[in-house]
C-alpha atoms as a PDB file:
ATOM      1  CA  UNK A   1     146.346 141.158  15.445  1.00  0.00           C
ATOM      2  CA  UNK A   2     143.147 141.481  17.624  1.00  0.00           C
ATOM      3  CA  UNK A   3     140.901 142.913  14.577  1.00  0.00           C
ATOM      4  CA  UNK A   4     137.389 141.706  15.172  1.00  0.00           C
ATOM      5  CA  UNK A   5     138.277 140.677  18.786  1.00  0.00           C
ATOM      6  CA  UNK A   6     134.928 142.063  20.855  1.00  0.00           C
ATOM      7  CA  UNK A   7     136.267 143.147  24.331  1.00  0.00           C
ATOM      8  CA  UNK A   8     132.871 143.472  25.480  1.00  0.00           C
ATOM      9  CA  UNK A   9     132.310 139.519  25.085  1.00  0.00           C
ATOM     10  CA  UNK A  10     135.158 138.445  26.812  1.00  0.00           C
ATOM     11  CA  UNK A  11     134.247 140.460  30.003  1.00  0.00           C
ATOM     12  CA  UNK A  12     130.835 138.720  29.835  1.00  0.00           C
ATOM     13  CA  UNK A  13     132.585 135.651  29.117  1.00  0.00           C
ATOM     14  CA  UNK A  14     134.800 136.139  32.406  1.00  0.00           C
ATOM     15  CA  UNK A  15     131.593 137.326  34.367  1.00  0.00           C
ATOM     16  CA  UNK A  16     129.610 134.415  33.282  1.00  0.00           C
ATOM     17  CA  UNK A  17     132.766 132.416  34.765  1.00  0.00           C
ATOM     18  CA  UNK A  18     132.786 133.561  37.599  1.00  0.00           C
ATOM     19  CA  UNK A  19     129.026 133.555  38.215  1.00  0.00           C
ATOM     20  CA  UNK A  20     129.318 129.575  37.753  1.00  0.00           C
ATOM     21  CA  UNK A  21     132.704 129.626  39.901  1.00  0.00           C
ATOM     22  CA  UNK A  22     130.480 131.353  42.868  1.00  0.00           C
ATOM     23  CA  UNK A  23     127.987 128.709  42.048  1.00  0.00           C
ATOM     24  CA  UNK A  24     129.805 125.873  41.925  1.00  0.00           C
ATOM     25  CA  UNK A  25     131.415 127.444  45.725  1.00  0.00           C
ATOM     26  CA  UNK A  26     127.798 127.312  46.784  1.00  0.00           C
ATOM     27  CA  UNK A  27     126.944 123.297  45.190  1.00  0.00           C
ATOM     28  CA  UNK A  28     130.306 122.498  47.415  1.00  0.00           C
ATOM     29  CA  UNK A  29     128.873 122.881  50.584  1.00  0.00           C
ATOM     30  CA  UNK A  30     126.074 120.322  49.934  1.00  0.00           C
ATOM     31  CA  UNK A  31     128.526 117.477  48.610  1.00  0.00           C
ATOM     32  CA  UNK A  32     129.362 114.923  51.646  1.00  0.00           C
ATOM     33  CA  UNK A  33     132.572 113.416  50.721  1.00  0.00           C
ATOM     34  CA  UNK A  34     133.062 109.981  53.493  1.00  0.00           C
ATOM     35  CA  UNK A  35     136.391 108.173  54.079  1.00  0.00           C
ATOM     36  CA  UNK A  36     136.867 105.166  56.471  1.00  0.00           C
ATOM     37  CA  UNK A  37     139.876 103.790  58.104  1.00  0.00           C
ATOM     38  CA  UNK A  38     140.836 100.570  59.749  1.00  0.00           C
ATOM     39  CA  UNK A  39     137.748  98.710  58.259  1.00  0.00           C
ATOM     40  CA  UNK A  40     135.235 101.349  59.571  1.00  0.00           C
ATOM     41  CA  UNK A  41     136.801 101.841  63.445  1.00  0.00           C
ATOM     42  CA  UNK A  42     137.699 105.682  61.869  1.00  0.00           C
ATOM     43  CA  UNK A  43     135.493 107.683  59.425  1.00  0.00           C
ATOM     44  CA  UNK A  44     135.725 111.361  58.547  1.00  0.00           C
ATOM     45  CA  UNK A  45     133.335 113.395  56.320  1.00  0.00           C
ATOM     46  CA  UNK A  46     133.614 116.333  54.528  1.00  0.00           C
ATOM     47  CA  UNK A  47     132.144 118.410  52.499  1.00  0.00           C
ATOM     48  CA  UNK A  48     133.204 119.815  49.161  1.00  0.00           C
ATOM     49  CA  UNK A  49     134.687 122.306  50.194  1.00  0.00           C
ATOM     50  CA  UNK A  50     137.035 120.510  52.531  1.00  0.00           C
ATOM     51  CA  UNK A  51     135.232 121.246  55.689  1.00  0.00           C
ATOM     52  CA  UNK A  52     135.502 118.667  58.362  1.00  0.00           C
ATOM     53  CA  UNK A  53     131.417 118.035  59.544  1.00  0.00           C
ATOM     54  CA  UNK A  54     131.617 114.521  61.069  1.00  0.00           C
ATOM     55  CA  UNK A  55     133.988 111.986  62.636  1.00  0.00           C
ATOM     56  CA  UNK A  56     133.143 108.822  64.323  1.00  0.00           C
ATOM     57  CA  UNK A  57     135.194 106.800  66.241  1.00  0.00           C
ATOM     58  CA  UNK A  58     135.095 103.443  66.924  1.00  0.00           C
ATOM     59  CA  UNK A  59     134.965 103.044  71.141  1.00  0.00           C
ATOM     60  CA  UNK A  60     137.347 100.613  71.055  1.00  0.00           C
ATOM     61  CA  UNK A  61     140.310 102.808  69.546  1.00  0.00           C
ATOM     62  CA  UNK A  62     139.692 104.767  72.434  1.00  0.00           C
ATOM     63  CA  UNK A  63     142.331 102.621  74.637  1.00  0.00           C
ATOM     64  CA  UNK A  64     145.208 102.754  71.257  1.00  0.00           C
ATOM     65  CA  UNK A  65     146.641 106.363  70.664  1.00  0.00           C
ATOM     66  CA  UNK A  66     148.966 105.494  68.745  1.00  0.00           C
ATOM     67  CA  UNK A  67     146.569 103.095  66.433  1.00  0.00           C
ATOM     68  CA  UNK A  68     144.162 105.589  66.637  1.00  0.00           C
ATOM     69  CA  UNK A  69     146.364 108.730  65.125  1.00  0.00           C
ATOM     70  CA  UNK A  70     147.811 106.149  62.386  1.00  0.00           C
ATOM     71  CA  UNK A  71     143.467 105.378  61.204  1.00  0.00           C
ATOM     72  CA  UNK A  72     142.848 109.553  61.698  1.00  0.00           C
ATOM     73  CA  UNK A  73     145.739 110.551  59.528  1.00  0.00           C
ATOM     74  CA  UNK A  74     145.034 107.778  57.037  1.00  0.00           C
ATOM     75  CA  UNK A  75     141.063 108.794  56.503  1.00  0.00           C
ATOM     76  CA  UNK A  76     142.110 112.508  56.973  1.00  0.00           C
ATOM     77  CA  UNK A  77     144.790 112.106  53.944  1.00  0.00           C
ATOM     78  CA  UNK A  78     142.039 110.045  51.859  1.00  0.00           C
ATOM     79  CA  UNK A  79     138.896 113.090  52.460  1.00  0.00           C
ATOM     80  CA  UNK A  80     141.400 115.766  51.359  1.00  0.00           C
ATOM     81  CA  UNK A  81     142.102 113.850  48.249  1.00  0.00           C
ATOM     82  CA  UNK A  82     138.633 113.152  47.997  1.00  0.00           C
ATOM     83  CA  UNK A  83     137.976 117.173  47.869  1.00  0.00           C
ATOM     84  CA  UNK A  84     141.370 117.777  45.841  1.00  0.00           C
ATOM     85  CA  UNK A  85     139.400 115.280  43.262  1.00  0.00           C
ATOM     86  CA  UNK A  86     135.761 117.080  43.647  1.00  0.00           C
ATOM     87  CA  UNK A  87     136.569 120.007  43.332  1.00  0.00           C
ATOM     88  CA  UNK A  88     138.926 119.255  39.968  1.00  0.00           C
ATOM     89  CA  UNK A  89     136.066 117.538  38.566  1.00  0.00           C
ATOM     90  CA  UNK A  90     134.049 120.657  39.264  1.00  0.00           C
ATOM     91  CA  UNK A  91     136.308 122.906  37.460  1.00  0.00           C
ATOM     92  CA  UNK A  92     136.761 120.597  34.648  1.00  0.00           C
ATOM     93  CA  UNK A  93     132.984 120.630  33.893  1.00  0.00           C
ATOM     94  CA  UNK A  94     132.848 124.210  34.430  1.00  0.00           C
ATOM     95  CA  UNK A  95     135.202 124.808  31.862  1.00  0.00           C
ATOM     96  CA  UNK A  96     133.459 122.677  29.099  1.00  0.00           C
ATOM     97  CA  UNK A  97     135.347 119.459  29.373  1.00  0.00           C
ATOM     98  CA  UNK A  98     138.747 121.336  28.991  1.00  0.00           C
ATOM     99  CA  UNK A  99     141.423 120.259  31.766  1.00  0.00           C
ATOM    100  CA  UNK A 100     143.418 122.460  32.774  1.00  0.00           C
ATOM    101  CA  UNK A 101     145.434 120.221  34.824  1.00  0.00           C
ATOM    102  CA  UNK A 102     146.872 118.497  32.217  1.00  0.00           C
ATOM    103  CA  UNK A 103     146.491 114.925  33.566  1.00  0.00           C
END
């Protein structure tokens, strides 16, 4: 079933994988990823690998809890999609165009 199959290439193949996976992990942390709420009063970045590293708020939210937690959670939701996007983009291009997510 497996006759000319070479072992040996696949386990360079998956080395070589995860060589540009480690790679890629690396790239991530260089990619700023920015998403603004309520016109630019919220804005959160990240970077690609879903680490918060900035968030500015607008001094006038400061008076508005409730306004202000509704413009948080609405950039927070749109930077983790940003990343959730990023980083499938990443792995489609590391995989030669394939997708694997099937979308």
């Amino acid at each position: 079933m497996f006759e000319g199959f070479d072992m040996s290439k696949m386990s360079e193949m998956v080395s070589q994988m995860q060589n540009k996976a480690k790679e890629i992990e690396e790239q991530a942390k260089n990619i700023q990823l920015s998403a603004k709420a309520g016109g630019g009063l919220v804005e959160v970045t990240a970077n690609g690998k879903g680490e918060v590293v900035d968030l500015n708020i607008d001094d006038s939210l400061l008076q508005d809890k409730e306004y202000l937690q509704i413009l948080l959670m609405s950039a927070m939701n749109d930077i983790v999609k940003m990343v959730e996007d990023n980083k499938k983009s990443q792995a489609m291009g590391m995989m030669g165009g394939l997708n694997p997510f099937g979308s």
